[in-house]
N, C-alpha and C. Protein backbone atom coordinates (compact mmCIF):
# COMPACT_ATOMS: atom_id res chain seq x y z
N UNK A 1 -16.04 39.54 27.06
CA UNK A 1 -16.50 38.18 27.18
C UNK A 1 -17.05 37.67 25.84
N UNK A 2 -17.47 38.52 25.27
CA UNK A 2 -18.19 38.22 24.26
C UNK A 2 -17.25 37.35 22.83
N UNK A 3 -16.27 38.66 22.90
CA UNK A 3 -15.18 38.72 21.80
C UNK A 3 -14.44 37.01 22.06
N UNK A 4 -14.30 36.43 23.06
CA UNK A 4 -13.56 35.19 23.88
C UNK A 4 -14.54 34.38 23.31
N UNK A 5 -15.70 34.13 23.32
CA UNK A 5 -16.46 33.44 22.79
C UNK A 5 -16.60 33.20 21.30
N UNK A 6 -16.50 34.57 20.47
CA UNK A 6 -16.53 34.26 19.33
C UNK A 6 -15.62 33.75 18.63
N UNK A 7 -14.10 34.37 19.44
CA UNK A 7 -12.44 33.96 18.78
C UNK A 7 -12.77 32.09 19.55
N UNK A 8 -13.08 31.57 20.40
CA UNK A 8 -13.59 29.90 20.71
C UNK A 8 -14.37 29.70 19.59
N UNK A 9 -15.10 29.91 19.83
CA UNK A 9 -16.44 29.30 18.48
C UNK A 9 -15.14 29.49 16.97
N UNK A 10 -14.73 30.18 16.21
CA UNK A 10 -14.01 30.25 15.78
C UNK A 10 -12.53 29.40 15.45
N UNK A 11 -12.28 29.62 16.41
CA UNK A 11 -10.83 28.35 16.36
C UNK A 11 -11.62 26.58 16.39
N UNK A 12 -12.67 26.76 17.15
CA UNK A 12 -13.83 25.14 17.42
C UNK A 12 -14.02 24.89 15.48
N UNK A 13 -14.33 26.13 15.08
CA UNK A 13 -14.44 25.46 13.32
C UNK A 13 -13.41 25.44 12.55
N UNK A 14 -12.21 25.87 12.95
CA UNK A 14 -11.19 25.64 12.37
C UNK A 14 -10.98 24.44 12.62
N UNK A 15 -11.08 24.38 13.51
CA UNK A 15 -9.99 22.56 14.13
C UNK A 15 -10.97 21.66 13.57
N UNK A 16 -12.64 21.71 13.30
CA UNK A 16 -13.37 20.49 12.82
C UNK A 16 -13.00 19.88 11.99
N UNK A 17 -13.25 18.29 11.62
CA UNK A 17 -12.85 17.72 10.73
C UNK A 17 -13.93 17.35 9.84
N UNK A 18 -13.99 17.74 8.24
CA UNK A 18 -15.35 17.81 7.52
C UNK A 18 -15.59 16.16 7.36
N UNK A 19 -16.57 15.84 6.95
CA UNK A 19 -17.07 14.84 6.67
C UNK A 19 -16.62 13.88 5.46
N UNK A 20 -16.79 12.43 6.12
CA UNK A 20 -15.57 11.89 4.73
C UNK A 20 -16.68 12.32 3.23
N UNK A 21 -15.76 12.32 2.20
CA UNK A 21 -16.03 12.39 1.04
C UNK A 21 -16.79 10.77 0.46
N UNK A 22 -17.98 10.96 -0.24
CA UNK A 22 -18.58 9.75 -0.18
C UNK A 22 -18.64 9.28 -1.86
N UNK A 23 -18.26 10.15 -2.37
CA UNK A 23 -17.45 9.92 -3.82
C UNK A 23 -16.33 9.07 -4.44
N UNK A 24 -16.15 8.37 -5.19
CA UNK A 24 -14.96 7.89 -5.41
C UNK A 24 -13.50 8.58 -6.22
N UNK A 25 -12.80 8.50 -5.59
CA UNK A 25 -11.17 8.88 -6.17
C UNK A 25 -11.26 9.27 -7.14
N UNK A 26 -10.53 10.06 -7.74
CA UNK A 26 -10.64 9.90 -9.15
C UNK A 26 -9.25 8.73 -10.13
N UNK A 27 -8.77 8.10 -9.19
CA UNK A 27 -8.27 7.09 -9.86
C UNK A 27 -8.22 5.92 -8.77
N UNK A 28 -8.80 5.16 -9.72
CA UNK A 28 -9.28 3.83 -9.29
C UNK A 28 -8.20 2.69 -9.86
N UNK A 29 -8.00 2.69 -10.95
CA UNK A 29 -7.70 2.12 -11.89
C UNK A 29 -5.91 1.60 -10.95
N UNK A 30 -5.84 0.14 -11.19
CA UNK A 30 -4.24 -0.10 -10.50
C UNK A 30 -2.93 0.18 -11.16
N UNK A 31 -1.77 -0.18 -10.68
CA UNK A 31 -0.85 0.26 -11.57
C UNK A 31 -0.67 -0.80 -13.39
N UNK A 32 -1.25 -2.01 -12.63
CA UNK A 32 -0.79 -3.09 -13.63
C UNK A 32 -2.15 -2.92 -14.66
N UNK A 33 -3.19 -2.40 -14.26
CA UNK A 33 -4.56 -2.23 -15.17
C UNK A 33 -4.20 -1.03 -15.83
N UNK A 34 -3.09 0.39 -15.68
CA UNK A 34 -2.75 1.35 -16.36
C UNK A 34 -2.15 0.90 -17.21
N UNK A 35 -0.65 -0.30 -16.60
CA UNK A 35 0.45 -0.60 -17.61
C UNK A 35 -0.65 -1.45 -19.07
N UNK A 36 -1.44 -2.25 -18.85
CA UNK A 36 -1.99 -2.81 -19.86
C UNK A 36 -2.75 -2.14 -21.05
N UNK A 37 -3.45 -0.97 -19.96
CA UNK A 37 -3.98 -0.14 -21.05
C UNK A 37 -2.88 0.39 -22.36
N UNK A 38 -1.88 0.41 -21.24
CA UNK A 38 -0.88 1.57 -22.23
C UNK A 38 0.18 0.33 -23.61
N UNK A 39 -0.44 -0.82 -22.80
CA UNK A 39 0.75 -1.83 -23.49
C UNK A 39 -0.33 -2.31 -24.91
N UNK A 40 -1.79 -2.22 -24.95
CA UNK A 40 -2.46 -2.41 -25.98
C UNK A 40 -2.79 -1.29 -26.56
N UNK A 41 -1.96 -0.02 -26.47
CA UNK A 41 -2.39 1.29 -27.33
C UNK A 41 -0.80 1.12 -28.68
N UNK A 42 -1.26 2.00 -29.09
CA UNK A 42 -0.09 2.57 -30.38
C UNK A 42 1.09 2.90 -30.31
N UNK A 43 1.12 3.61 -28.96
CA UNK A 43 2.40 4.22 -28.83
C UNK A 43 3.70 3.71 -29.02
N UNK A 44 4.76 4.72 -29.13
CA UNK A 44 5.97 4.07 -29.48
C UNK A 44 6.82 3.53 -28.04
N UNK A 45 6.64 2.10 -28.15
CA UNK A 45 7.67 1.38 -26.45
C UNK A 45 6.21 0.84 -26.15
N UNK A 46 5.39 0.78 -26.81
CA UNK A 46 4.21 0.11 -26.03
C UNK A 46 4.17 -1.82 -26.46
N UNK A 47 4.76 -1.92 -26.91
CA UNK A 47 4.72 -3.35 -26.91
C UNK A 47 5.71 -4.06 -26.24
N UNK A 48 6.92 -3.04 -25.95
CA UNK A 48 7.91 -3.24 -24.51
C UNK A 48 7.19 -3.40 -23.36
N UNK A 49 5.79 -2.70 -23.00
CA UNK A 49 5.30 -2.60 -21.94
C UNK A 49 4.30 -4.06 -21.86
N UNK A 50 3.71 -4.30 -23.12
CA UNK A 50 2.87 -5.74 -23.01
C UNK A 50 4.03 -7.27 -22.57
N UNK A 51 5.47 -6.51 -23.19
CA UNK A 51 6.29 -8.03 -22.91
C UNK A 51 7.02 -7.96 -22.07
N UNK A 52 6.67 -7.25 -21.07
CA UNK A 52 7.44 -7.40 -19.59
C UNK A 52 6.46 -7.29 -18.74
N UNK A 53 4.89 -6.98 -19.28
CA UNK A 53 4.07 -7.75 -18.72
C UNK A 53 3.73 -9.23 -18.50
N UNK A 54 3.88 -9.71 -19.91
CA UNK A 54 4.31 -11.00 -20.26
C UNK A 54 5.35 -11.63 -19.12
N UNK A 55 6.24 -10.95 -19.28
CA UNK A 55 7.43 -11.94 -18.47
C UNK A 55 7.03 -11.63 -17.28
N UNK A 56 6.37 -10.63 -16.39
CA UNK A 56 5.61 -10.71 -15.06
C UNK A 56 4.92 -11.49 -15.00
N UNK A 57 3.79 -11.70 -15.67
CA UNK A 57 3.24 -12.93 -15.42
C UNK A 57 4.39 -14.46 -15.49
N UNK A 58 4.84 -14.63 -16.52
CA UNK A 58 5.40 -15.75 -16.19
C UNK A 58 6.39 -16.28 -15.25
N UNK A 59 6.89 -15.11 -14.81
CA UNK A 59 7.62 -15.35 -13.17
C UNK A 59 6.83 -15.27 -11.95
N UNK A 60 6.14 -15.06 -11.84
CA UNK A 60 4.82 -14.87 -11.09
C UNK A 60 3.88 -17.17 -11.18
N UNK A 61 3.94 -16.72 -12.18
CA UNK A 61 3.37 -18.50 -12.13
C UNK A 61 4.55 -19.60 -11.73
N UNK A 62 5.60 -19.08 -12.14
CA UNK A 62 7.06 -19.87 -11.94
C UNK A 62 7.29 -19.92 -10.12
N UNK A 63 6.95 -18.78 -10.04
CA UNK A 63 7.25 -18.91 -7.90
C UNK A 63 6.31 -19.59 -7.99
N UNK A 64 4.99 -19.56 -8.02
CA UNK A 64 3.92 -19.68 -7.54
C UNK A 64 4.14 -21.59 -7.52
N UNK A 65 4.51 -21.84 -8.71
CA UNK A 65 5.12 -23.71 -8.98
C UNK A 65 5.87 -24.12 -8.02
N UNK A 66 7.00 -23.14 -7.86
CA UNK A 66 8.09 -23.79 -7.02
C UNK A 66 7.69 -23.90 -5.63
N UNK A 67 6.62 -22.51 -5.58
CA UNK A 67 6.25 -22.21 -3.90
C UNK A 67 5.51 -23.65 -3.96
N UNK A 68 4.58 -24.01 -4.48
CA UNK A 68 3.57 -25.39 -4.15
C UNK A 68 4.43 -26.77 -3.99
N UNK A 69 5.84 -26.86 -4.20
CA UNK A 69 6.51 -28.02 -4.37
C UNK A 69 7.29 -28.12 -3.14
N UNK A 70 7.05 -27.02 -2.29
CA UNK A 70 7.86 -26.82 -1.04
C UNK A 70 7.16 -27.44 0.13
């Protein structure tokens, strides 16, 4: 009887679910706040990455025109 109890108690803490984590992620940061970082550094193709940021934004304001005229 005993042994039944302890293999229960046992499988009861396996199956628990721990407590949420009250820490933050370690990445926070979005995809388009990474691409910028990387588009104002040195690297080589990094100013490819600032001008198709560029052109995201400006298609982005372009719907956004056409959407308001609808």
């Amino acid at each position: 009887m005993r042994k039944c109890a302890a293999v229960l108690v046992l499988i009861l803490m396996a199956c628990a679910k721990s407590a949420p984590s009250t820490h933050a992620a370690g990445d926070t940061l979005t995809r388009r706040q990474k691409d910028s970082i990387l588009g104002a550094s040195r690297l080589p193709g990094a100013q490819g990455i600032s001008k198709a940021l560029s052109a995201q934004d400006s298609a982005a304001a372009r719907n956004a025109r056409v959407d308001s005229i609808q």
